[in-house]
C-alpha atoms as a PDB file:
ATOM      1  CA  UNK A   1     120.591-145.852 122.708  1.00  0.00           C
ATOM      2  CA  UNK A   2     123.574-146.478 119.968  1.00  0.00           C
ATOM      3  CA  UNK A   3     121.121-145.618 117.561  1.00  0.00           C
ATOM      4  CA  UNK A   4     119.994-142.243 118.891  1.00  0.00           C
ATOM      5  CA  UNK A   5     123.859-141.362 119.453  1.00  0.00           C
ATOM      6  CA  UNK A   6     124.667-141.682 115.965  1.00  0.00           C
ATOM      7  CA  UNK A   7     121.972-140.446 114.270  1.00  0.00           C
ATOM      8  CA  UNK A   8     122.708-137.263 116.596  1.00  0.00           C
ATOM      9  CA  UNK A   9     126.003-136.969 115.602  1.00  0.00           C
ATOM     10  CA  UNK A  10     125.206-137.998 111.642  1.00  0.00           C
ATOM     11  CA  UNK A  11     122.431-135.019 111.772  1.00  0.00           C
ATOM     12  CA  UNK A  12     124.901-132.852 113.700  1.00  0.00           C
ATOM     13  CA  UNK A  13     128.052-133.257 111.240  1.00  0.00           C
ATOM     14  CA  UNK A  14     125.348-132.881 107.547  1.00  0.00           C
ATOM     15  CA  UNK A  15     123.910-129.576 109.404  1.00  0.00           C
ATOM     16  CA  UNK A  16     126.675-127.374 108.642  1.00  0.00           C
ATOM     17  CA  UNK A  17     126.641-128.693 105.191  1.00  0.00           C
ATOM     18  CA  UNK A  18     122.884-128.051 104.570  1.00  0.00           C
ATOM     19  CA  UNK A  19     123.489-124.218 106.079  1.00  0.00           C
ATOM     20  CA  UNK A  20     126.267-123.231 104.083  1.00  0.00           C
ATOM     21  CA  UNK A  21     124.803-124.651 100.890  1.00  0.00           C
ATOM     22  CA  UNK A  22     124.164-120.818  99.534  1.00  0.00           C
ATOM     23  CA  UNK A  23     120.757-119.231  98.296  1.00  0.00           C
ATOM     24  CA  UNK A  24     118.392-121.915  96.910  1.00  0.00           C
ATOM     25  CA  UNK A  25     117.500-122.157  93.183  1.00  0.00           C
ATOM     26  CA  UNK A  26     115.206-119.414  92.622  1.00  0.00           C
ATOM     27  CA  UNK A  27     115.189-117.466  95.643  1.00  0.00           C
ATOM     28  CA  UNK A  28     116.204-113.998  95.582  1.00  0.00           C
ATOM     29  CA  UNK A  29     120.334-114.088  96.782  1.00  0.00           C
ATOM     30  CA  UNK A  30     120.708-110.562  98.590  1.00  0.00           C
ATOM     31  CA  UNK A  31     117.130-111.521 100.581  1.00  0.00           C
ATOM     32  CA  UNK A  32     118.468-114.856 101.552  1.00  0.00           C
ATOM     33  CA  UNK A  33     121.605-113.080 102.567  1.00  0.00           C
ATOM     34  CA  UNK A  34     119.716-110.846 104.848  1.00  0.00           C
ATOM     35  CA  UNK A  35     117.556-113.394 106.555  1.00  0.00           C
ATOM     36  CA  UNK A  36     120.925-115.785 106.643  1.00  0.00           C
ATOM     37  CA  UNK A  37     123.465-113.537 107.081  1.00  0.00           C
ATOM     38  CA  UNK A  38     125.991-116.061 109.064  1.00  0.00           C
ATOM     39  CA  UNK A  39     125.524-118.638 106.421  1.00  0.00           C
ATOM     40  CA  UNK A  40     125.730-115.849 103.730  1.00  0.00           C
ATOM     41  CA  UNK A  41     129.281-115.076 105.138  1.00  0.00           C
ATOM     42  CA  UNK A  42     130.308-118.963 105.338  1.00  0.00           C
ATOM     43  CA  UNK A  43     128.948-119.206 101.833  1.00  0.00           C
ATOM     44  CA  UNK A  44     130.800-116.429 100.445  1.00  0.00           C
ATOM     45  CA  UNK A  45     133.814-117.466 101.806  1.00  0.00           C
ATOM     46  CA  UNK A  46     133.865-120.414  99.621  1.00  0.00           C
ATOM     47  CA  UNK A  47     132.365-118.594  96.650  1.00  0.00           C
ATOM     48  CA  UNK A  48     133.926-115.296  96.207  1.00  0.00           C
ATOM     49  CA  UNK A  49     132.605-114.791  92.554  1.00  0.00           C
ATOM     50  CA  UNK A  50     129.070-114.566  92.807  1.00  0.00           C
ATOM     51  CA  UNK A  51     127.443-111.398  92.358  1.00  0.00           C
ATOM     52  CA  UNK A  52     125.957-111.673  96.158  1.00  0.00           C
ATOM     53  CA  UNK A  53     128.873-111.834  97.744  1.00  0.00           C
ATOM     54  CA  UNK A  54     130.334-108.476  96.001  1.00  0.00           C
ATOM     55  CA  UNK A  55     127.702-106.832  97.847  1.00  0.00           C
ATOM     56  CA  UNK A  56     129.014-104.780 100.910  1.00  0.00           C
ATOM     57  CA  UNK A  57     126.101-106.394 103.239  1.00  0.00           C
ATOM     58  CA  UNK A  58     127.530-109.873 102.635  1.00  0.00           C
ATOM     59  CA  UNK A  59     131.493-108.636 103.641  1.00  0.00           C
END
């Protein structure tokens, strides 16, 4: 049962990580803002220079 517990709570604090991690390598950024657009907003929070996040969709 200790076991479950913390590998719930491990999985639960790396998700937000994984999420706002931006568009992966390779993958077109303004469609990966439109399918993720609440980790496209996280994302360009912390990286206000990328050419995505100049876009008015990702504001």
């Amino acid at each position: 049962m200790r076991l479950i517990f913390t590998a719930l709570i491990t999985s639960m604090l790396a998700a937000p990580a994984a999420v706002a991690g931006g568009p992966p390598e390779g993958e077109d950024p303004a469609a990966w803002c439109e399918a993720n657009s609440d980790a496209c907003v996280t994302w360009c929070e912390s990286n206000p220079e990328a050419e995505i996040c100049k876009e008015p969709e990702c504001d």
